[in-house]
PDB file of N, CA and C in Angstrom:
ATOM      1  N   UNK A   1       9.674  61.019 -16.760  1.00  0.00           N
ATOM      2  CA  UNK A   1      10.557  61.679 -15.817  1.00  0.00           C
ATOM      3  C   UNK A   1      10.878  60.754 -14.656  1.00  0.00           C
ATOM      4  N   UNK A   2      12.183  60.718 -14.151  1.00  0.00           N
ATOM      5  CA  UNK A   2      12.470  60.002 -12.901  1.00  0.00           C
ATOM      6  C   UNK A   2      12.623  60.556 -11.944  1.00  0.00           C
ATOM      7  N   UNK A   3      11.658  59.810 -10.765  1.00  0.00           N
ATOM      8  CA  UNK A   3      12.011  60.702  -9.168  1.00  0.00           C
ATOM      9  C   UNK A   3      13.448  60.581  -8.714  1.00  0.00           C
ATOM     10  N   UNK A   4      13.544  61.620  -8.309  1.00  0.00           N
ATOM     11  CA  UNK A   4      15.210  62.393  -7.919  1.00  0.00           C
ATOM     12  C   UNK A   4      15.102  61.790  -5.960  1.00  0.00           C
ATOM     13  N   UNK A   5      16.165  61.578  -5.465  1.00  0.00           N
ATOM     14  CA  UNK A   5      16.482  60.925  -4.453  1.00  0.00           C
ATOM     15  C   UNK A   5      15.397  59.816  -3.467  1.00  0.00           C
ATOM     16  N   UNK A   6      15.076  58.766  -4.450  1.00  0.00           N
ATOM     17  CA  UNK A   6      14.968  57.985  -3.432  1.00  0.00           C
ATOM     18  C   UNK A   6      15.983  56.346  -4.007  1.00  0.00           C
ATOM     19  N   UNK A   7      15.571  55.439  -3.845  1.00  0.00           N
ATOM     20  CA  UNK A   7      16.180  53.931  -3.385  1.00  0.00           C
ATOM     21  C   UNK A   7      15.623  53.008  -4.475  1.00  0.00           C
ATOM     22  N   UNK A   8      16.428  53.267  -6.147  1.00  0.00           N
ATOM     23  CA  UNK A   8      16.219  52.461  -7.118  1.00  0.00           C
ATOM     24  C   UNK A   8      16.564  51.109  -7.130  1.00  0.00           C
ATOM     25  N   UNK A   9      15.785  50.225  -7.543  1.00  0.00           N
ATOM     26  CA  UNK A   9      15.486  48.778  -7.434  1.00  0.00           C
ATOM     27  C   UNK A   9      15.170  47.993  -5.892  1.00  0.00           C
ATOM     28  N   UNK A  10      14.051  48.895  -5.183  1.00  0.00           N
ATOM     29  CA  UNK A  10      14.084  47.882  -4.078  1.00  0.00           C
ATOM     30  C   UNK A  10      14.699  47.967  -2.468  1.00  0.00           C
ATOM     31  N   UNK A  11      15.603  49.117  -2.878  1.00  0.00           N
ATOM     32  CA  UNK A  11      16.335  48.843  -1.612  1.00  0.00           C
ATOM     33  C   UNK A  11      15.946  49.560  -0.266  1.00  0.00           C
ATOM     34  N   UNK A  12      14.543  50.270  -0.259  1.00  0.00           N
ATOM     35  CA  UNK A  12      14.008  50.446   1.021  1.00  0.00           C
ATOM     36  C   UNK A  12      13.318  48.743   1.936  1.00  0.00           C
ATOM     37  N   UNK A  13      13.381  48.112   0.987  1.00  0.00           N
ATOM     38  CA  UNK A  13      12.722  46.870   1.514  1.00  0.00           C
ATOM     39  C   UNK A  13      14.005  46.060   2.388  1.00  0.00           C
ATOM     40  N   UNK A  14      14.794  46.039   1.299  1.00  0.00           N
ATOM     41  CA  UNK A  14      16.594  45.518   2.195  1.00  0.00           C
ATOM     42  C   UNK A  14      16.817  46.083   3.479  1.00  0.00           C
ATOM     43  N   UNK A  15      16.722  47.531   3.493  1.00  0.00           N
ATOM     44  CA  UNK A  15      16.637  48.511   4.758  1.00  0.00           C
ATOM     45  C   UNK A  15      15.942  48.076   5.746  1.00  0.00           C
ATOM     46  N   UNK A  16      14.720  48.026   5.323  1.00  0.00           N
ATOM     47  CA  UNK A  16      13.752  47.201   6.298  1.00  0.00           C
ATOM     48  C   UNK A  16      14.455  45.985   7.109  1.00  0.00           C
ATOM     49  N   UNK A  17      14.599  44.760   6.537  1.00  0.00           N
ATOM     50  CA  UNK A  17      15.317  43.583   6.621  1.00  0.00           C
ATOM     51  C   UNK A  17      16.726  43.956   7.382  1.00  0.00           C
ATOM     52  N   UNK A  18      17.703  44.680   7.035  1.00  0.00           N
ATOM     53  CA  UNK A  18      18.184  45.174   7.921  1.00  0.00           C
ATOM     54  C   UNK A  18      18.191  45.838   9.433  1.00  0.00           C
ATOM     55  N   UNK A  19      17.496  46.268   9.331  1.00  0.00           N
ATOM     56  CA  UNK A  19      16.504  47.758  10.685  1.00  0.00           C
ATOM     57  C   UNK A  19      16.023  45.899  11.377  1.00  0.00           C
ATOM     58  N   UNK A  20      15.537  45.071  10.772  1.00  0.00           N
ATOM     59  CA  UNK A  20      14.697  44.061  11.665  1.00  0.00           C
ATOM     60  C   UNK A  20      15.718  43.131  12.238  1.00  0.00           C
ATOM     61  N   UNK A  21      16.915  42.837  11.221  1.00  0.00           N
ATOM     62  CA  UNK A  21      17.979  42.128  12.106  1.00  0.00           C
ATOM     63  C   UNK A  21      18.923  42.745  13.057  1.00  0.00           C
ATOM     64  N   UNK A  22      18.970  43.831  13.170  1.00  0.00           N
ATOM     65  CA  UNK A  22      19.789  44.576  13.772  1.00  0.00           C
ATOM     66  C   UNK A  22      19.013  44.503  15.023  1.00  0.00           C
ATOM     67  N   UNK A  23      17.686  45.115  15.398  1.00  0.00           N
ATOM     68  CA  UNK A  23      17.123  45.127  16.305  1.00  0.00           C
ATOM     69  C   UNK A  23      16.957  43.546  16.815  1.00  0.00           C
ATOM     70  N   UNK A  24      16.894  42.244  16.145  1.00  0.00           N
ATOM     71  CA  UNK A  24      17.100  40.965  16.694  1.00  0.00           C
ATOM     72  C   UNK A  24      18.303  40.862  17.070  1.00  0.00           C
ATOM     73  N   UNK A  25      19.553  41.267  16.859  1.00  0.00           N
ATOM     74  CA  UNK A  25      20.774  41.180  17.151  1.00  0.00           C
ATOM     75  C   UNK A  25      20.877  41.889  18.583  1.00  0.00           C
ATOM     76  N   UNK A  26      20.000  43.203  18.180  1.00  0.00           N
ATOM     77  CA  UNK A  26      20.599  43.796  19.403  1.00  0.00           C
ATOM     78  C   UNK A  26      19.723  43.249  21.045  1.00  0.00           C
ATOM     79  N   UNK A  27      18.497  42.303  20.798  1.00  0.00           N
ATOM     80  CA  UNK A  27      18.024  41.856  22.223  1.00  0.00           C
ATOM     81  C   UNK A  27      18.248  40.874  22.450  1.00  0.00           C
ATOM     82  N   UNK A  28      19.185  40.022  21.381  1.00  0.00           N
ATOM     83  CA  UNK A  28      19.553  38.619  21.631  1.00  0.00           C
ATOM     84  C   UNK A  28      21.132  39.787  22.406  1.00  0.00           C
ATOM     85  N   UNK A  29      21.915  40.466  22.252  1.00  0.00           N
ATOM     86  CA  UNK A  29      23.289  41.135  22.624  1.00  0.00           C
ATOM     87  C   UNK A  29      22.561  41.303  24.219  1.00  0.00           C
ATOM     88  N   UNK A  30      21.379  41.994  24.594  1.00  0.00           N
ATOM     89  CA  UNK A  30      20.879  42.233  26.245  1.00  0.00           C
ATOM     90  C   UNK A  30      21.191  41.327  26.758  1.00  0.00           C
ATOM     91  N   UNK A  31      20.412  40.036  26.269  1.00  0.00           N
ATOM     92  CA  UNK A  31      19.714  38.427  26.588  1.00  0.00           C
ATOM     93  C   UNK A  31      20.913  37.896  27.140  1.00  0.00           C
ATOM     94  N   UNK A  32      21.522  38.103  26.520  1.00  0.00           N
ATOM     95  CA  UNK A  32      23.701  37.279  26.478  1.00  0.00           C
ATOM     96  C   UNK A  32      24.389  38.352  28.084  1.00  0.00           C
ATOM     97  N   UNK A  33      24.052  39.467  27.961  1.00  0.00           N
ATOM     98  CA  UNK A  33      24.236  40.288  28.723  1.00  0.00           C
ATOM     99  C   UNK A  33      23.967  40.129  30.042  1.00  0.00           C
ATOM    100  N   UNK A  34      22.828  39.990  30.232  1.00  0.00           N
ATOM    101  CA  UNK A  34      22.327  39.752  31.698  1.00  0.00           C
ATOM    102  C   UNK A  34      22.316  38.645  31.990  1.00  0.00           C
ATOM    103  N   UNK A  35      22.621  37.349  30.957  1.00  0.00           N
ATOM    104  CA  UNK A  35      23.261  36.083  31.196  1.00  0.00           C
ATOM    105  C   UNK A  35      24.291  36.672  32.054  1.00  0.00           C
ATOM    106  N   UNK A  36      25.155  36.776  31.045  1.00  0.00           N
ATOM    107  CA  UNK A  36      26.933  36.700  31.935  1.00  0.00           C
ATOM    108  C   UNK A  36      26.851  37.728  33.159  1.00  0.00           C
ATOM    109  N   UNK A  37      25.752  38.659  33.269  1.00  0.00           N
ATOM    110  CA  UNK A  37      25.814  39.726  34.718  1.00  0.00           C
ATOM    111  C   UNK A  37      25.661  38.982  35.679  1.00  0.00           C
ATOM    112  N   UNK A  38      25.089  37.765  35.578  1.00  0.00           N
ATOM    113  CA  UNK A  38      24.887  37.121  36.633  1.00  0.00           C
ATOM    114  C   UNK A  38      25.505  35.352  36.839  1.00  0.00           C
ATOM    115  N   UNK A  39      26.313  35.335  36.044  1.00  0.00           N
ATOM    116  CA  UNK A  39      27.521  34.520  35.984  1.00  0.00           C
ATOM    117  C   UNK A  39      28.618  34.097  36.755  1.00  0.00           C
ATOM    118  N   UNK A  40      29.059  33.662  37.336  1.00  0.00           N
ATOM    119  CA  UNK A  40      29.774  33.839  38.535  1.00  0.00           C
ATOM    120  C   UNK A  40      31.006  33.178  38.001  1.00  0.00           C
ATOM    121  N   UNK A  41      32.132  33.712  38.052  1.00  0.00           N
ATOM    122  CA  UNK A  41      33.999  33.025  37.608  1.00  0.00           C
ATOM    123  C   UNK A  41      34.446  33.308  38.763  1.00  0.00           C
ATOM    124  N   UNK A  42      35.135  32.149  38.963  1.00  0.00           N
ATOM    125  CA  UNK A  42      35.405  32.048  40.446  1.00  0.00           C
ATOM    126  C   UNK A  42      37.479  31.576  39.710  1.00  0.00           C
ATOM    127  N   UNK A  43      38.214  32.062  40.641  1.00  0.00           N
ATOM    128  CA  UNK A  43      39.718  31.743  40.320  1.00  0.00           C
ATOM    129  C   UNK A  43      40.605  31.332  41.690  1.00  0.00           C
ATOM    130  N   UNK A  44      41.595  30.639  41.446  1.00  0.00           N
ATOM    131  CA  UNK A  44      42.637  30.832  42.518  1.00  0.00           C
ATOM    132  C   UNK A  44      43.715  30.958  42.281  1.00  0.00           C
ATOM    133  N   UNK A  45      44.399  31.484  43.230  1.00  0.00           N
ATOM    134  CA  UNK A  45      46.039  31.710  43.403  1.00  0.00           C
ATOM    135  C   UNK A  45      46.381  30.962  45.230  1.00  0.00           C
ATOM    136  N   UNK A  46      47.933  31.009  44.710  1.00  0.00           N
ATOM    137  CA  UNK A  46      48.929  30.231  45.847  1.00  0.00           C
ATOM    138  C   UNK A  46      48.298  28.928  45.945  1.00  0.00           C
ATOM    139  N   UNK A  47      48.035  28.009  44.920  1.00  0.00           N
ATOM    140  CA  UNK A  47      47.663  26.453  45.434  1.00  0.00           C
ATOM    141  C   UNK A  47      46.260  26.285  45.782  1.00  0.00           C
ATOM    142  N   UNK A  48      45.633  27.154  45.534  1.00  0.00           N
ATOM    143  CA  UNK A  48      44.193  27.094  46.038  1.00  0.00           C
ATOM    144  C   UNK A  48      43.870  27.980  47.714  1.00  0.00           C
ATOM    145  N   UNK A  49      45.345  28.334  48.156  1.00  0.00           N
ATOM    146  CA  UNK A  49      45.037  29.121  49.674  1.00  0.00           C
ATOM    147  C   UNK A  49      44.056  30.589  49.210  1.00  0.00           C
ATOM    148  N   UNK A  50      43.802  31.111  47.880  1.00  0.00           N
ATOM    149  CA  UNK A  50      43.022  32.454  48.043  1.00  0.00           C
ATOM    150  C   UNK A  50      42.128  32.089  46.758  1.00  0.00           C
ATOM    151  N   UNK A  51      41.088  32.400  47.109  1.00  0.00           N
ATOM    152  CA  UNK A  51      39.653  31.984  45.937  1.00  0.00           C
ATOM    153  C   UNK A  51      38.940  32.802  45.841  1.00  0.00           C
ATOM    154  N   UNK A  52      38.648  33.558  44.836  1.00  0.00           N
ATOM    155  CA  UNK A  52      37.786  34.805  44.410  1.00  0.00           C
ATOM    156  C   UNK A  52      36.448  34.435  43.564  1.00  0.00           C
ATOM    157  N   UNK A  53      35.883  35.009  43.796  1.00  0.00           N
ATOM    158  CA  UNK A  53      34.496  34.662  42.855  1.00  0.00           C
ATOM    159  C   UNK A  53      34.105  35.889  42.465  1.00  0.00           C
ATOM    160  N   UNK A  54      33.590  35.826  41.009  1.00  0.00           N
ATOM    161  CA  UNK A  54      33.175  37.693  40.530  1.00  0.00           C
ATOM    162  C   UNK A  54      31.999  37.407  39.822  1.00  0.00           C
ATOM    163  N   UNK A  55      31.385  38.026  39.633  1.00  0.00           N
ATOM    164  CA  UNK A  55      29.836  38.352  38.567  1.00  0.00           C
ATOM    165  C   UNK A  55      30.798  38.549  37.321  1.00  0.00           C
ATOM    166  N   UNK A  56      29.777  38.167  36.099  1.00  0.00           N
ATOM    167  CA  UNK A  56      30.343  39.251  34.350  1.00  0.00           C
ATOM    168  C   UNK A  56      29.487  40.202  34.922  1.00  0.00           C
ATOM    169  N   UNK A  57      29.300  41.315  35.806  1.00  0.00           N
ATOM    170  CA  UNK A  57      29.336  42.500  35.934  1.00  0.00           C
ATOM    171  C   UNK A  57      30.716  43.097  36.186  1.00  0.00           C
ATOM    172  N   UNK A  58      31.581  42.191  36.787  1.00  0.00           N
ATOM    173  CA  UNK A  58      32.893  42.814  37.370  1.00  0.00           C
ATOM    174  C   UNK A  58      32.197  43.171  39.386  1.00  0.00           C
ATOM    175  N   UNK A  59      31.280  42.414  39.635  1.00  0.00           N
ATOM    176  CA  UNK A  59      30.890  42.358  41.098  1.00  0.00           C
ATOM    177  C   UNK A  59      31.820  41.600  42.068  1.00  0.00           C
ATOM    178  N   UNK A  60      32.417  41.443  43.065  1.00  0.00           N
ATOM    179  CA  UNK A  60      33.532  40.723  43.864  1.00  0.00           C
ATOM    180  C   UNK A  60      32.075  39.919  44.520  1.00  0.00           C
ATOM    181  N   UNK A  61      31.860  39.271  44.507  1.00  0.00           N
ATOM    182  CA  UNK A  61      31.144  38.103  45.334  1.00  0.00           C
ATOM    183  C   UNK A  61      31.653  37.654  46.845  1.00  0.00           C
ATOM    184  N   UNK A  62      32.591  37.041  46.111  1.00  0.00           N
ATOM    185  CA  UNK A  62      33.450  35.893  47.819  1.00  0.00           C
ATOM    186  C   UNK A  62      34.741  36.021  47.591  1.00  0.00           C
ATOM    187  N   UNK A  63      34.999  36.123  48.955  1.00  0.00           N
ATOM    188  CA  UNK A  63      37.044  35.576  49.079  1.00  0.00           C
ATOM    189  C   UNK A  63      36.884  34.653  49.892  1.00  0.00           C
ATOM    190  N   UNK A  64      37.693  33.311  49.565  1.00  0.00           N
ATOM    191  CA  UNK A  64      37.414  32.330  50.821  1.00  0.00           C
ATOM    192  C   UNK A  64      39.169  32.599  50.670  1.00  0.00           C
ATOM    193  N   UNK A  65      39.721  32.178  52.058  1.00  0.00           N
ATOM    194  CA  UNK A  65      41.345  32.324  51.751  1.00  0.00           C
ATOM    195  C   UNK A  65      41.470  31.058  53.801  1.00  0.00           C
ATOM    196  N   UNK A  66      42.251  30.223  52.816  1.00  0.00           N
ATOM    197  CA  UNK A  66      42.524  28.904  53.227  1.00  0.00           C
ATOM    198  C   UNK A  66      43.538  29.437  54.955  1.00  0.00           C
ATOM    199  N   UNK A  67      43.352  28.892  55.969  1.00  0.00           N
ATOM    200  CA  UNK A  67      44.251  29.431  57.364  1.00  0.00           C
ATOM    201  C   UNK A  67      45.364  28.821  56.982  1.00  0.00           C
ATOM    202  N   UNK A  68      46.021  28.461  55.977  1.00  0.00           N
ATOM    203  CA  UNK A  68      47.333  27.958  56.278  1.00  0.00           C
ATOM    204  C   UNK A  68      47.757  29.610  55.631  1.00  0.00           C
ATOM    205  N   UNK A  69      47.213  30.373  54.714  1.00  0.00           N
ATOM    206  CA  UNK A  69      47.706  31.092  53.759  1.00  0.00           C
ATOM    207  C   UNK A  69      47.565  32.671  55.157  1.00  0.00           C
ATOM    208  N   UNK A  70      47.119  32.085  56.183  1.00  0.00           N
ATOM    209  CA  UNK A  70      47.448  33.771  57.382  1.00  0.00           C
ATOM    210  C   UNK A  70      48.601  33.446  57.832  1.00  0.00           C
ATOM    211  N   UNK A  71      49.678  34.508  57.552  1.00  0.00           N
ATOM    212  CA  UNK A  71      50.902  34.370  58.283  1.00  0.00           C
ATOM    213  C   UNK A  71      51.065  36.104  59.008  1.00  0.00           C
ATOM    214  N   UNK A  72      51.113  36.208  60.122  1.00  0.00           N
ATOM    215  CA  UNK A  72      50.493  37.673  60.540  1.00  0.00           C
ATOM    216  C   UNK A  72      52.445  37.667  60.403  1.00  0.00           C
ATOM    217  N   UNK A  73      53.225  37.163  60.024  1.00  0.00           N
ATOM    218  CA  UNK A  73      54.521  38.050  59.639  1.00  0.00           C
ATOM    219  C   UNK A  73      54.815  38.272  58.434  1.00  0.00           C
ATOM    220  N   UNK A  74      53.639  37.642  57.724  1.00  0.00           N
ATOM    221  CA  UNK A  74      53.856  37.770  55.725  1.00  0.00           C
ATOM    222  C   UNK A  74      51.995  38.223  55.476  1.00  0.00           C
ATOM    223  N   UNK A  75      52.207  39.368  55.843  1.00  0.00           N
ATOM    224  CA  UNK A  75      50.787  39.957  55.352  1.00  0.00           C
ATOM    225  C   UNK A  75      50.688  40.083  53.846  1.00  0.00           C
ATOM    226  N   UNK A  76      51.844  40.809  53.133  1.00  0.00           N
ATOM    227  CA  UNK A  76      51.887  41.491  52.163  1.00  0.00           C
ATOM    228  C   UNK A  76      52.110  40.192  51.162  1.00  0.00           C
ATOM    229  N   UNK A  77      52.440  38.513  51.818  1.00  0.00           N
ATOM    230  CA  UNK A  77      51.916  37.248  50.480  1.00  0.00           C
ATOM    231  C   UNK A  77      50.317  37.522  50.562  1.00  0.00           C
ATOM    232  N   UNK A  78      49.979  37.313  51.731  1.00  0.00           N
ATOM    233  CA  UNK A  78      48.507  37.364  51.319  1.00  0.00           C
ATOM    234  C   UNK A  78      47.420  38.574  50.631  1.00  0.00           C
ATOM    235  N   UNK A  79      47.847  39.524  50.587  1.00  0.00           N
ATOM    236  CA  UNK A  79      47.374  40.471  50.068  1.00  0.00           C
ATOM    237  C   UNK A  79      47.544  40.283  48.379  1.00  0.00           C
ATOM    238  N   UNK A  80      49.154  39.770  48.428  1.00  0.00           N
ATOM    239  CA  UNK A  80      49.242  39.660  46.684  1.00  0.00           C
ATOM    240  C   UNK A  80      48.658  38.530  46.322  1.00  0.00           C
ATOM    241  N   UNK A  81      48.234  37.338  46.937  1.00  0.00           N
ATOM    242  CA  UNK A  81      47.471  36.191  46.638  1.00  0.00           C
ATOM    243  C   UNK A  81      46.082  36.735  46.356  1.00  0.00           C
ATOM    244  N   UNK A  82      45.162  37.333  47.013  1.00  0.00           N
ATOM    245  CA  UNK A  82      44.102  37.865  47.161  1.00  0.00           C
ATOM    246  C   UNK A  82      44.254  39.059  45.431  1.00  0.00           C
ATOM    247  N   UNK A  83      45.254  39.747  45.574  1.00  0.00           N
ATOM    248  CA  UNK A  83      45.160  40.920  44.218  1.00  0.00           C
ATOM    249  C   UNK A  83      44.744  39.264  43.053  1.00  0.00           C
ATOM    250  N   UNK A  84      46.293  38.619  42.967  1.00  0.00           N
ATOM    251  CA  UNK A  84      46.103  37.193  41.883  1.00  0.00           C
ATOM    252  C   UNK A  84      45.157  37.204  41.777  1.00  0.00           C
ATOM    253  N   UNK A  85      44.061  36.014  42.831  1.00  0.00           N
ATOM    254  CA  UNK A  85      43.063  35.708  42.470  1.00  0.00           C
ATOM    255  C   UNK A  85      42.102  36.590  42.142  1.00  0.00           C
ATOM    256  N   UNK A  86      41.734  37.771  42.598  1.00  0.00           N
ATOM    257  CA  UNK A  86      40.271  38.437  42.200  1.00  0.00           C
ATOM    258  C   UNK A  86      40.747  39.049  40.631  1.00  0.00           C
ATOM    259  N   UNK A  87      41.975  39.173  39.970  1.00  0.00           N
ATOM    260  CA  UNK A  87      42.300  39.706  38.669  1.00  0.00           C
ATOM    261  C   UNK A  87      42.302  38.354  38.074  1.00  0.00           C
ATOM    262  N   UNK A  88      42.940  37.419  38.261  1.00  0.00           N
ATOM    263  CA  UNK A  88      42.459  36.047  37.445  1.00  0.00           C
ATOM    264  C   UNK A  88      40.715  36.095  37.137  1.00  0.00           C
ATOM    265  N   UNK A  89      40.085  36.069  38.492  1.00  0.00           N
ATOM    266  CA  UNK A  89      38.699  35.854  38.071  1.00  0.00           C
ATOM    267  C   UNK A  89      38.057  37.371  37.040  1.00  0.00           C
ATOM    268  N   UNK A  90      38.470  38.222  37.462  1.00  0.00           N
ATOM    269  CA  UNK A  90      38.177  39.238  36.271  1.00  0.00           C
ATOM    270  C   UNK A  90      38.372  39.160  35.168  1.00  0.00           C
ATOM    271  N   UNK A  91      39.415  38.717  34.895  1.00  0.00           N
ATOM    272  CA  UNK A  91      39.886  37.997  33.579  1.00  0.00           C
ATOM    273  C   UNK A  91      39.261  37.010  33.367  1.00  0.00           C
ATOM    274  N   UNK A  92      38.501  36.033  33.246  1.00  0.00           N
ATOM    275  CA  UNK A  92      37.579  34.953  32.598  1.00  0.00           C
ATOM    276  C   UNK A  92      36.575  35.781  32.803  1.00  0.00           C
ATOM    277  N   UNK A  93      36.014  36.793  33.384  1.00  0.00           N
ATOM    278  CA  UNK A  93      34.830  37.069  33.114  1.00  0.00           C
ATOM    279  C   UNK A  93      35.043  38.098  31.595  1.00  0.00           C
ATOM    280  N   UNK A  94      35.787  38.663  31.618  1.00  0.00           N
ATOM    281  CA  UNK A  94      36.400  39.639  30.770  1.00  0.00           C
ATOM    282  C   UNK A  94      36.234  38.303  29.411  1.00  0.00           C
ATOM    283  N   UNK A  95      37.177  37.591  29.537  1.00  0.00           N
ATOM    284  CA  UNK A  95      37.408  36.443  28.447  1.00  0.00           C
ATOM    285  C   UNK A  95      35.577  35.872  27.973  1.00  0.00           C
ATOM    286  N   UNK A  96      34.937  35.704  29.010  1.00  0.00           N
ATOM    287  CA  UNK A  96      33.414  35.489  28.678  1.00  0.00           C
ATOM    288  C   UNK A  96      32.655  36.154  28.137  1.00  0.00           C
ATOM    289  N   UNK A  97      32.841  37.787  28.424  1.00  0.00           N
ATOM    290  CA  UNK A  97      32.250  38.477  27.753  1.00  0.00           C
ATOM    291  C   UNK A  97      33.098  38.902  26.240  1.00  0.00           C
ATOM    292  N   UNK A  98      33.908  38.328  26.053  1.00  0.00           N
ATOM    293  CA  UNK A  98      34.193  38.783  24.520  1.00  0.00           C
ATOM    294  C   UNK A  98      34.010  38.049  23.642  1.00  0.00           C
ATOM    295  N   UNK A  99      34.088  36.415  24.468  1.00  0.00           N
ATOM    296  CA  UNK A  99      33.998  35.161  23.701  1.00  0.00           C
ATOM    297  C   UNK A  99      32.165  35.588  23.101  1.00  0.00           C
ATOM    298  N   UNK A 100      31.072  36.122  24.261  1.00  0.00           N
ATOM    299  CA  UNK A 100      29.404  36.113  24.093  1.00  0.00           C
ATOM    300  C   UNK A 100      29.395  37.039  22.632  1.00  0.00           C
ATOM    301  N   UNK A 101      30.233  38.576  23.273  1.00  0.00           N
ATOM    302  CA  UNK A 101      30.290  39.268  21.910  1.00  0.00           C
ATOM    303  C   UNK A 101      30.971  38.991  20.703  1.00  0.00           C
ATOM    304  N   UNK A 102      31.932  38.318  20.268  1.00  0.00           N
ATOM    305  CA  UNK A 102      32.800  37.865  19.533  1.00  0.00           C
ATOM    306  C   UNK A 102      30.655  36.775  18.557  1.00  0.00           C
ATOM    307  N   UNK A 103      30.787  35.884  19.217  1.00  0.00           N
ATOM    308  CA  UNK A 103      29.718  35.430  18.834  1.00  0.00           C
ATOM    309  C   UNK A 103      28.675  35.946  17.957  1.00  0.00           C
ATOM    310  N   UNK A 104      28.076  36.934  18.604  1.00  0.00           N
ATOM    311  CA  UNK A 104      27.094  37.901  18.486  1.00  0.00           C
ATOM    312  C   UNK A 104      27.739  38.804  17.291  1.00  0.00           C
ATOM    313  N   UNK A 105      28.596  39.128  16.667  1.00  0.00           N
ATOM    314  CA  UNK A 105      29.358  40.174  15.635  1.00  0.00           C
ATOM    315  C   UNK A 105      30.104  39.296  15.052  1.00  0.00           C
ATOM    316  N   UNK A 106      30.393  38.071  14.979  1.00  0.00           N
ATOM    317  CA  UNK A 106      31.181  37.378  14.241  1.00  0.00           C
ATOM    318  C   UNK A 106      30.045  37.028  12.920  1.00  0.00           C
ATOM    319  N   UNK A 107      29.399  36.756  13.059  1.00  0.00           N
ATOM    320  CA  UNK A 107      28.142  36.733  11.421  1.00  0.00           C
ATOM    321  C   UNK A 107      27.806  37.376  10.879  1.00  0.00           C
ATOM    322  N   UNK A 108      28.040  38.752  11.195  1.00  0.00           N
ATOM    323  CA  UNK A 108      27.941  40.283  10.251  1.00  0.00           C
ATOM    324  C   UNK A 108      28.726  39.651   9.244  1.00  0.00           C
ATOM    325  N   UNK A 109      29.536  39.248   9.131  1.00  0.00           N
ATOM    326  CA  UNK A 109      30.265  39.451   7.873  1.00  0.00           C
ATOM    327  C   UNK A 109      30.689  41.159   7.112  1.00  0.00           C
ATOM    328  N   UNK A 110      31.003  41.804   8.073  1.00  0.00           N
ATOM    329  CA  UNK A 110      30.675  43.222   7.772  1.00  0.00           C
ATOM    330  C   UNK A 110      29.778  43.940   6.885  1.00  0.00           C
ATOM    331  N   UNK A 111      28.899  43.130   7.563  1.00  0.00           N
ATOM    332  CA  UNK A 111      27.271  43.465   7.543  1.00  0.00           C
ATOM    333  C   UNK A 111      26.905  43.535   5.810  1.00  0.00           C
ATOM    334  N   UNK A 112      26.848  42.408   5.210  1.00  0.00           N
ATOM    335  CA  UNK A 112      26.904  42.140   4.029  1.00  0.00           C
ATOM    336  C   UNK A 112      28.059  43.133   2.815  1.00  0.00           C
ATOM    337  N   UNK A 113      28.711  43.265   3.390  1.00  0.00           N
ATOM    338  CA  UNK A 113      30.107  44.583   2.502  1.00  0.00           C
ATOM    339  C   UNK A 113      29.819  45.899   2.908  1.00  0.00           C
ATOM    340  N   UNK A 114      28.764  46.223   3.646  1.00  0.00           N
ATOM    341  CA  UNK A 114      28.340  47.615   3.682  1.00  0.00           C
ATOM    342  C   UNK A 114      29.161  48.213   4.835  1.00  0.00           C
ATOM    343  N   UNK A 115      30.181  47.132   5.927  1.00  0.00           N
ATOM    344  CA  UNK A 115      30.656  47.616   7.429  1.00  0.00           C
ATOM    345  C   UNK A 115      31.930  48.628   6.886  1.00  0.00           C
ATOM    346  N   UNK A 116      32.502  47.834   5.543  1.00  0.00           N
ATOM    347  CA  UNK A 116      33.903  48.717   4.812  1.00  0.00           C
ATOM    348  C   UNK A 116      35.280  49.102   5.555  1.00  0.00           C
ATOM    349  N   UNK A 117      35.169  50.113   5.476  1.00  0.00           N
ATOM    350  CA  UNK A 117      36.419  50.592   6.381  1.00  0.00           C
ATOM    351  C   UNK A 117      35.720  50.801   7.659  1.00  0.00           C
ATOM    352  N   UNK A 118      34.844  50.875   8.278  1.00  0.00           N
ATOM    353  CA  UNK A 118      34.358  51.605   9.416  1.00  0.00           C
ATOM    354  C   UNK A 118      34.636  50.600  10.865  1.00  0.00           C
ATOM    355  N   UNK A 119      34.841  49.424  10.554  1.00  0.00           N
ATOM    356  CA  UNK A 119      35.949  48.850  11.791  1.00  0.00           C
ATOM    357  C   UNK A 119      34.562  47.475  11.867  1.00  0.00           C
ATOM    358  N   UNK A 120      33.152  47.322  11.224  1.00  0.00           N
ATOM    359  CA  UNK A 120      31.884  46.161  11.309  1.00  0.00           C
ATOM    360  C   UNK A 120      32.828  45.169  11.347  1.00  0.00           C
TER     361      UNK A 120
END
């Protein structure tokens, strides 16, 4: 007689092996994580007059913004210099963190055929 629902030829052991890389995947994914949280992308706009610096948390750090770039009759350049730069620097941190994850999920190979349709 054959036992009725379990895992013919082996494949609770694969499971295993699985369950163990997944969980290595997922503290090397922290490790990468709290790397880039504390990462600093720094950007500029207008020539270098406005300089932003951000964490890969998405943290604002510093604005240094150059005295040629204060014109108290053109407030509203410097304000849009200041938006530029701190969204430039969000953006490479953004770009860093996809490049870390891109990394980290690019060797699944959809997880040996098993990811399928489900988007692995």
């Amino acid at each position: 007689m054959s036992k009725r629902g379990g895992f013919p030829g082996g494949i609770p052991g694969n499971m295993n092996n699985l369950m163990k890389q997944a969980q290595r995947m997922q503290r090397q994914m922290e490790e990468n994580q709290k790397e880039l949280e504390n990462k600093e992308f720094t950007a500029k706009a207008g020539g270098g007059a406005v300089e932003a610096t951000v964490t890969g948390s998405k943290e604002l750090k510093a604005i240094k913004i150059s005295p040629e770039a204060v014109d108290p009759d053109d407030v509203e350049m410097l304000q849009d210099l200041i938006v530029a730069a701190v969204n430039e620097a969000m953006g490479e941190a953004d770009k860093a963190n996809a490049e870390a994850l891109g990394k980290m999920t690019g060797g699944l190979g959809g997880l040996g055929g098993l990811g399928g349709g489900f988007g692995f």
